[in-house]
Protein backbone atom coordinates (compact mmCIF):
# COMPACT_ATOMS: atom_id res chain seq x y z
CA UNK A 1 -134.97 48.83 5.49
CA UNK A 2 -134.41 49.40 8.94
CA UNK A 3 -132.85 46.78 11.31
CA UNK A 4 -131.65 46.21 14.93
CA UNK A 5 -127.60 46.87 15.13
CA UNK A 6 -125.26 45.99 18.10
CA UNK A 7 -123.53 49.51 17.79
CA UNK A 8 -121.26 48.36 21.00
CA UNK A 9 -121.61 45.76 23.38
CA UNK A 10 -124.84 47.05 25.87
CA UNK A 11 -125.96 49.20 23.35
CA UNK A 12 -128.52 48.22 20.33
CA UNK A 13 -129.45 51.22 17.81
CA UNK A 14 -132.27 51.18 15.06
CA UNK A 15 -130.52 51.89 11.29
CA UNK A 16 -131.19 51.77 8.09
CA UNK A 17 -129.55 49.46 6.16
CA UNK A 18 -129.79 48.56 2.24
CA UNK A 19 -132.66 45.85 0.95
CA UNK A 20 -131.08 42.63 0.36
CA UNK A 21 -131.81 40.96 -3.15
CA UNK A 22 -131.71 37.12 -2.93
CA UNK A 23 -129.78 34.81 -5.17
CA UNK A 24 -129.76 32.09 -6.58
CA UNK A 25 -131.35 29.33 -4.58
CA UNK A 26 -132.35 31.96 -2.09
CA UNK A 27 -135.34 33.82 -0.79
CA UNK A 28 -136.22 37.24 0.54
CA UNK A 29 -138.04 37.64 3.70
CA UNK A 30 -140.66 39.86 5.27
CA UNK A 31 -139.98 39.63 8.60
CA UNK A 32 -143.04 39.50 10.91
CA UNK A 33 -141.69 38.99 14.82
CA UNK A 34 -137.94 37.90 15.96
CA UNK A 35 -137.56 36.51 19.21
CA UNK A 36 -135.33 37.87 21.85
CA UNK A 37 -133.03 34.43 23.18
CA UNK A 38 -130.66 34.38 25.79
CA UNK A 39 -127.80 34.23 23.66
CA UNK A 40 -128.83 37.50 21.92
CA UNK A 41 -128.50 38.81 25.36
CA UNK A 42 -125.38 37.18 26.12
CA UNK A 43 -124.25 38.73 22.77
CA UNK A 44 -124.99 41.86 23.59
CA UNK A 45 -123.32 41.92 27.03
CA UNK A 46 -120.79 40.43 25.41
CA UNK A 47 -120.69 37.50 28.02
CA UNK A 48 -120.67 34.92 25.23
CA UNK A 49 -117.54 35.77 22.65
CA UNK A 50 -119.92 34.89 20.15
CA UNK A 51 -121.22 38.09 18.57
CA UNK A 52 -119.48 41.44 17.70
CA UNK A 53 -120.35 44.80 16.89
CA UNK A 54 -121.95 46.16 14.06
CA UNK A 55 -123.45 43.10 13.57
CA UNK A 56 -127.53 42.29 13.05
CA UNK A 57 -128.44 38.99 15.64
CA UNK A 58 -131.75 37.00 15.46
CA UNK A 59 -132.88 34.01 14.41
CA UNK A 60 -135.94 33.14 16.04
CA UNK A 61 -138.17 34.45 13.67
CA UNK A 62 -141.15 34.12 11.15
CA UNK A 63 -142.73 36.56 8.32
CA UNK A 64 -143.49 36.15 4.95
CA UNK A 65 -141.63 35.87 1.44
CA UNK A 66 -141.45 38.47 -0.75
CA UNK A 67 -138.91 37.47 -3.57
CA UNK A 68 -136.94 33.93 -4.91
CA UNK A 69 -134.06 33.60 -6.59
CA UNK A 70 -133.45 31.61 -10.19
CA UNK A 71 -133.86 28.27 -9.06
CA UNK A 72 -136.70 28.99 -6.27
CA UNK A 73 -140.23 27.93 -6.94
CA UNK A 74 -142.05 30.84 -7.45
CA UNK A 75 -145.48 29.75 -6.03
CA UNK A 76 -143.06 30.42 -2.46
CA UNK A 77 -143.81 34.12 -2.94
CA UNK A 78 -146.38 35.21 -0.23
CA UNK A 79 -146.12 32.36 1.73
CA UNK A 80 -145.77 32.81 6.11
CA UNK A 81 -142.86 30.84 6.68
CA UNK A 82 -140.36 30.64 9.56
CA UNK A 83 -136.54 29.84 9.33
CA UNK A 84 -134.23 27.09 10.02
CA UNK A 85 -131.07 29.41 10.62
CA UNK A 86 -128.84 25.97 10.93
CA UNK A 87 -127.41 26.53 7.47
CA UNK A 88 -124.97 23.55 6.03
CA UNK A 89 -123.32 23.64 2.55
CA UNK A 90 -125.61 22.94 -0.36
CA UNK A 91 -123.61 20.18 -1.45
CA UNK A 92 -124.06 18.08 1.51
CA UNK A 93 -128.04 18.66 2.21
CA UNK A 94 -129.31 15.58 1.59
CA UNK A 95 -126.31 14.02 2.98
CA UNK A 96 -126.13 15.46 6.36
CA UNK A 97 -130.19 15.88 6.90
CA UNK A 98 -131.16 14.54 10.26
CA UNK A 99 -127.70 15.87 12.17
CA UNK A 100 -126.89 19.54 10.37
CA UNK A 101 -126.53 20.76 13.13
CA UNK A 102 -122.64 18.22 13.40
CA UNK A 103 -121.30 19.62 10.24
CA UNK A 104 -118.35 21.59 10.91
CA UNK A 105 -118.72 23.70 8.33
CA UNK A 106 -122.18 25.11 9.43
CA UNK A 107 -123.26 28.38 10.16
CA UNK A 108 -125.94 29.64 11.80
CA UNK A 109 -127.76 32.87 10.76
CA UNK A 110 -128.04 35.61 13.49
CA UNK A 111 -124.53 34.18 15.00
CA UNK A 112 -121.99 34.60 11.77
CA UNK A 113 -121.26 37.87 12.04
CA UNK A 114 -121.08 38.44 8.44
CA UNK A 115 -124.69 37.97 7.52
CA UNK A 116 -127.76 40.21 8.13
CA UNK A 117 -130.08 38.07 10.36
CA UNK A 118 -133.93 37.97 11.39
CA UNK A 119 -133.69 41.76 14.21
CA UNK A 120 -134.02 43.04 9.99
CA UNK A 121 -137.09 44.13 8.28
CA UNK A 122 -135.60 42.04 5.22
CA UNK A 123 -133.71 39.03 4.96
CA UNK A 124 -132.06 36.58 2.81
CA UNK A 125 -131.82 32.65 3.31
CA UNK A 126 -131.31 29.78 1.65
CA UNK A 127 -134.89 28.60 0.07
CA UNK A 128 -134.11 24.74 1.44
CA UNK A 129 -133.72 26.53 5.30
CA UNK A 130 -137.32 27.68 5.07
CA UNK A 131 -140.27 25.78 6.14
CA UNK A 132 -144.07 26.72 5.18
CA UNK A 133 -146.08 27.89 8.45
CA UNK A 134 -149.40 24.93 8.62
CA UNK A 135 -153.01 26.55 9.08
CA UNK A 136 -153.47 27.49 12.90
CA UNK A 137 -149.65 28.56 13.60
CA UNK A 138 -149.47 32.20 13.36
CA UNK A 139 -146.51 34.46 12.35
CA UNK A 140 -146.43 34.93 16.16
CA UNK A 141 -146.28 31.75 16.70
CA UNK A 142 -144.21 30.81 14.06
CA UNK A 143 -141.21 32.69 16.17
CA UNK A 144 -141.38 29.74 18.62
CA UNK A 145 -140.68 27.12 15.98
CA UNK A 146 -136.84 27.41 16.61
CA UNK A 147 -136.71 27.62 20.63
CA UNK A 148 -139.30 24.83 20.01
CA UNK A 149 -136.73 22.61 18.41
CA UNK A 150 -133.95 22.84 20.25
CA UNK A 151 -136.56 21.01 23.06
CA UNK A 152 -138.10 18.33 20.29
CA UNK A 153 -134.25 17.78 19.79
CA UNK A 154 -133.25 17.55 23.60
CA UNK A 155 -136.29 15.18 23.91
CA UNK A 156 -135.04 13.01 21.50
CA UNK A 157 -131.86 12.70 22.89
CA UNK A 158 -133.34 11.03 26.32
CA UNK A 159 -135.24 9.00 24.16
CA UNK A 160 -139.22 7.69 24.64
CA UNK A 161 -140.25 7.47 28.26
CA UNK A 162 -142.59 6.34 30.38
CA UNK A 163 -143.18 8.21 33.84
CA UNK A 164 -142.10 11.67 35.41
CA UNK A 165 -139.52 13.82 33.94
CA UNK A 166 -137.63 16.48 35.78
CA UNK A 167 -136.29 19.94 33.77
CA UNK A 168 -133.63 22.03 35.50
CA UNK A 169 -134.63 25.43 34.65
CA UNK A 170 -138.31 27.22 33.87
CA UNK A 171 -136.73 30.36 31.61
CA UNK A 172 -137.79 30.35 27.96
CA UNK A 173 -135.32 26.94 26.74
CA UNK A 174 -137.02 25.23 29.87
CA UNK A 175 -140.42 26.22 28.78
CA UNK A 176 -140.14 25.05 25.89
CA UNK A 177 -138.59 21.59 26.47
CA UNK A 178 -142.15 21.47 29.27
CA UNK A 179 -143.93 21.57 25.75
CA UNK A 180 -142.21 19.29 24.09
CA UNK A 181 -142.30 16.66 26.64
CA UNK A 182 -145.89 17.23 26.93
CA UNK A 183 -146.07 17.10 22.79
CA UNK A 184 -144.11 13.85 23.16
CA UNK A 185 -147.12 12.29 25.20
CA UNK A 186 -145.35 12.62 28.29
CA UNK A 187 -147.71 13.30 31.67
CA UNK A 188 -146.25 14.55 34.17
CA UNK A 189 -143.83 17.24 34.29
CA UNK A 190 -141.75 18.50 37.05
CA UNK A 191 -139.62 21.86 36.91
CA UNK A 192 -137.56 22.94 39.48
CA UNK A 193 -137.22 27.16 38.95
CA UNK A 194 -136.02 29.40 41.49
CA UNK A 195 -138.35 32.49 40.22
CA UNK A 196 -142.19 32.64 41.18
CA UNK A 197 -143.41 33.93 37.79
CA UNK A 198 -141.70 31.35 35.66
CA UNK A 199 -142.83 28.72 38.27
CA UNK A 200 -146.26 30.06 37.50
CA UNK A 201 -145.68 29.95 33.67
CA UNK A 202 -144.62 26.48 33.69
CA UNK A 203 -148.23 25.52 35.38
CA UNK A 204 -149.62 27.30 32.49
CA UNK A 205 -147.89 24.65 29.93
CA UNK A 206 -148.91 21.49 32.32
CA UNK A 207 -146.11 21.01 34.75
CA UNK A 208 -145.79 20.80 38.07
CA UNK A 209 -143.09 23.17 39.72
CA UNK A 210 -140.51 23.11 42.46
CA UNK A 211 -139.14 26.05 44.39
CA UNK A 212 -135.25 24.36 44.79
CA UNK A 213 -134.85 27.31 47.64
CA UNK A 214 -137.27 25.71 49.70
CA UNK A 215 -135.85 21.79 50.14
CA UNK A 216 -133.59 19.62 48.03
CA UNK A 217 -135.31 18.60 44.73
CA UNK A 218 -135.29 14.85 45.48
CA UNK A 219 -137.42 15.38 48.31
CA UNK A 220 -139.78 17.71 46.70
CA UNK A 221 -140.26 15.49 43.38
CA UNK A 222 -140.61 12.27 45.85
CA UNK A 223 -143.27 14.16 47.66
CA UNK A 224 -145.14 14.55 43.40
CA UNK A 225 -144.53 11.37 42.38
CA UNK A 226 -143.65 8.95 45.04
CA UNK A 227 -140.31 7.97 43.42
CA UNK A 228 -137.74 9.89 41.98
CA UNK A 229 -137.98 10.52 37.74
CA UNK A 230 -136.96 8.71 35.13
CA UNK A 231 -134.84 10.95 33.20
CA UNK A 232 -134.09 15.00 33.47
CA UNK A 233 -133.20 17.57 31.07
CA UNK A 234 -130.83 20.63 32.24
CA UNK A 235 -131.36 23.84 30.90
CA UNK A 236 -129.53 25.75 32.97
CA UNK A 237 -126.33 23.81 32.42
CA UNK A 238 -124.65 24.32 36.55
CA UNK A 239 -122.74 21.99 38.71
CA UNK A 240 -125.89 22.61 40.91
CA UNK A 241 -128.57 21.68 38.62
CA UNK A 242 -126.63 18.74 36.50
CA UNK A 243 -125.99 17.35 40.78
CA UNK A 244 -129.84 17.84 41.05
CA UNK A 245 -130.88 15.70 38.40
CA UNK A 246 -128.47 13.45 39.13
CA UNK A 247 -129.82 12.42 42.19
CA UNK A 248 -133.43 13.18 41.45
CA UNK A 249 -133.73 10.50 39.07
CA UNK A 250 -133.60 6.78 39.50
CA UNK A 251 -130.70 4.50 38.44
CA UNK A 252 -130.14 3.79 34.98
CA UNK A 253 -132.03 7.48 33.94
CA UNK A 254 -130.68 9.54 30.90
CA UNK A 255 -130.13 13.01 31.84
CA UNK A 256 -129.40 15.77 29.15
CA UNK A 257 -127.59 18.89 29.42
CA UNK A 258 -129.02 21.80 27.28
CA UNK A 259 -128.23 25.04 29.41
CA UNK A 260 -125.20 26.35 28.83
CA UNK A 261 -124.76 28.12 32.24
CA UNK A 262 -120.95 27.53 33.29
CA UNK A 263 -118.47 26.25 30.75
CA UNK A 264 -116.92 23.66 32.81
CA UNK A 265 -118.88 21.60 35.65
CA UNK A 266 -117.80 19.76 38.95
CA UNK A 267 -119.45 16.54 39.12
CA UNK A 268 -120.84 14.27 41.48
CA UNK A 269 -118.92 11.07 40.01
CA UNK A 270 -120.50 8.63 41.62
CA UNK A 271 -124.11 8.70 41.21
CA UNK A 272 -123.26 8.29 37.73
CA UNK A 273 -121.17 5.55 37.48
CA UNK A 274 -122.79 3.42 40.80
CA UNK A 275 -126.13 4.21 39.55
CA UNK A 276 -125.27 3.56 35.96
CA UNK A 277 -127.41 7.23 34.43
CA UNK A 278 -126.40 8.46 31.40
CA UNK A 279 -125.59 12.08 30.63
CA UNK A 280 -125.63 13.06 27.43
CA UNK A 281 -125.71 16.64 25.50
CA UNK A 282 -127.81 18.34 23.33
CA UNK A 283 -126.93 21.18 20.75
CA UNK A 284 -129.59 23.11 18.59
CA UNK A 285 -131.24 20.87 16.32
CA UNK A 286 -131.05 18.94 12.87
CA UNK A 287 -133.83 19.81 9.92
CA UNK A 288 -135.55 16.76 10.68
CA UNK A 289 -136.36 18.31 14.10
CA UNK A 290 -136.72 21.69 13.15
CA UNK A 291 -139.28 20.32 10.78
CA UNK A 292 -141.22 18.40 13.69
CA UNK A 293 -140.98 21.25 15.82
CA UNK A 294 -143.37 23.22 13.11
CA UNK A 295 -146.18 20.15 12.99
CA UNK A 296 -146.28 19.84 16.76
CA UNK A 297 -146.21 23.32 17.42
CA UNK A 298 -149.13 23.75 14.35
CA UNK A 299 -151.18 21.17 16.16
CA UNK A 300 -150.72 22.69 19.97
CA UNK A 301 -150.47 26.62 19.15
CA UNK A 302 -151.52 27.18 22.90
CA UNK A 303 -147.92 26.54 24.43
CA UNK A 304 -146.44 29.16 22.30
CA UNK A 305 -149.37 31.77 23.49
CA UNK A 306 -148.55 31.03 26.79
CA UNK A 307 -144.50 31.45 26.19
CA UNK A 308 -145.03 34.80 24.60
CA UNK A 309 -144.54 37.69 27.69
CA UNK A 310 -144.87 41.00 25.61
CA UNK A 311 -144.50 42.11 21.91
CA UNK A 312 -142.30 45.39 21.62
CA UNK A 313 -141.89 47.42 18.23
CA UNK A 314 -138.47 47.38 16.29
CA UNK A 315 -137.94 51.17 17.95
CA UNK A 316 -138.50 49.82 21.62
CA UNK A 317 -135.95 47.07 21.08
CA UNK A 318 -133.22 48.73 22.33
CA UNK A 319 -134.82 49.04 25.94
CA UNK A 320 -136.21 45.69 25.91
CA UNK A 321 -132.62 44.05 25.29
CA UNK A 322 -131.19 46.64 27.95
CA UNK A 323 -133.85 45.38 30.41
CA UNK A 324 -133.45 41.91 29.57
CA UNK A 325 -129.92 42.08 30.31
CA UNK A 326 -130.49 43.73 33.68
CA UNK A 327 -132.67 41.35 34.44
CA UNK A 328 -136.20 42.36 34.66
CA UNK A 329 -137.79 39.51 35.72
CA UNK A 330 -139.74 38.77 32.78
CA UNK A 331 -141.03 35.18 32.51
CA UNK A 332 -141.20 34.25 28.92
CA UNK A 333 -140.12 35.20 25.78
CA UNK A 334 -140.23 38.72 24.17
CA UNK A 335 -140.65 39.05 20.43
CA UNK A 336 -139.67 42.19 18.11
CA UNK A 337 -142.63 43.26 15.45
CA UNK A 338 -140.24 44.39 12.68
CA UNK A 339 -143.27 44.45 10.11
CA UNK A 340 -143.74 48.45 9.62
């Protein structure tokens, strides 16, 4: 099979590698499209400690599967499926569903280093991290399910609300927490982006959006909404955009941090404690999200057409990672077609 290796940091190569054969308990996957996420690109910079080289990254992803194990139900074979790459010990499943993603002895396929992940032709997972793609969700579309539940998870985590919610952040995390607020039943939408195209692309999915380098953001979602919002996700993860929501939301408002932009933040104390807001964080996702992420996404396939930028082949990957990293001003997300 061939696959998508980080020969060095900055540099991606196309190789062939052996067919996997899965196990027991396992299955063996045909991939269809892998999504490109900004971690894969801070893996391949090398910005993010978190991938090395030589290895195979991915795990946004979707295709179909070809092979079980002993122990798999064999009416699996041939099914589209995506992946739930949040992998915890088989032993403590049932034990740790709703908050896998807390176990400390997790891993997460397409970031251990040691296993061949979804920028493959072929893959092996565990059969109990796969979930059956619903009729209207295509393999396309199935490669949104997992940036699509790290938002159903963030959402979660500010709880149910009632009014205007601000996101830090209109990149491909920030688009997809605008559909999952608007899957949630939630109206209106603000996002405050820097770049014209992704302010654009956020319209697309429903929201309004801010331009923070015209005006502070308080002023601009007072001028929406005639108040400030009632609770803010970050994904950019700044001292400048965790400040913005801060103050762009009323008293008492739960604001989550997603984005992981700067590993250590400067505060402004006191609009948390005088104002009593909460800020709380949000890491990937447990199964019981992941799974809700799939219906959702099944029963509103538009926001995932409108995330998706451009599809590139497995041989163009390479450039499209290299661009990516340089920054080329694409809005969305990319996906890889590994099916050849």
């Amino acid at each position: 099979m061939l696959a998508l290796v980080l020969t060095e940091f900055g540099r991606m190569t196309v190789q062939e590698l052996p067919d996997p054969e899965p196990g027991p308990g396992e299955v063996l996957i045909e991939v269809a499209f892998t999504g490109i996420c900004g971690s894969d690109i801070h893996g391949f910079t090398g910005a993010n400690g978190r991938r090395v080289p030589g290895q195979v990254m991915g795990h946004e992803t979707s295709g179909h599967v070809a092979a079980v194990g002993t122990g798999v139900d064999p009416d699996l074979v041939g099914a589209s499926v995506t992946v739930n790459p949040v992998v915890v010990p088989a032993s403590d499943a049932l034990a740790w569903r709703g908050r896998e993603q807390q176990h400390p002895g997790k891993y997460v396929i397409g970031v251990a280093a040691d296993v061949v992940a979804a920028f493959a032709q072929r893959m092996v997972v565990p059969a109990r991290n796969v979930a059956r793609l619903p009729a209207g969700l295509t393999l396309a579309g199935g490669a949104l399910v997992e940036p699509l539940a790290v938002a159903t998870h963030a959402v979660g985590r500010v709880g149910p609300v009632t009014g205007p919610v601000l996101v830090a952040g209109g990149g491909p995390i920030g688009q997809s927490v605008v559909a999952a607020l608007k899957q949630a039943g939630v109206v209106d939408v603000l996002v405050s982006e820097p770049s014209a195209v992704r302010r654009i692309l956020v319209e697309r999915l429903g929201a309004v959006a801010l331009d923070p380098s015209v005006g502070p953001v308080l002023e601009q979602v007072r001028a929406q909404v005639g108040g400030r919002a009632v609770a803010a996700l970050d994904a950019v993860g700044t001292s400048a955009s965790v400040a913005a929501c801060l103050t762009a939301t009323e008293p008492g408002a739960t604001i989550c941090l997603i984005g992981m932009g700067a590993p250590t933040l400067e505060l402004p104390a006191f609009e948390v404690s005088t104002q009593e807001r909460v800020l709380t964080g949000s890491f990937a996702y447990s199964s019981v999200d992941f799974d809700l992420a799939v219906a959702r996404l099944a029963a509103t396939p538009q926001f995932a057409e409108a995330m998706v930028s451009r599809t590139v082949a497995l041989d163009a990957a390479p450039e499209a990672f290299a661009a990516l990293a340089a920054g080329d001003g694409t809005p969305g997300k990319v996906l890889v077609e590994l099916a050849g």
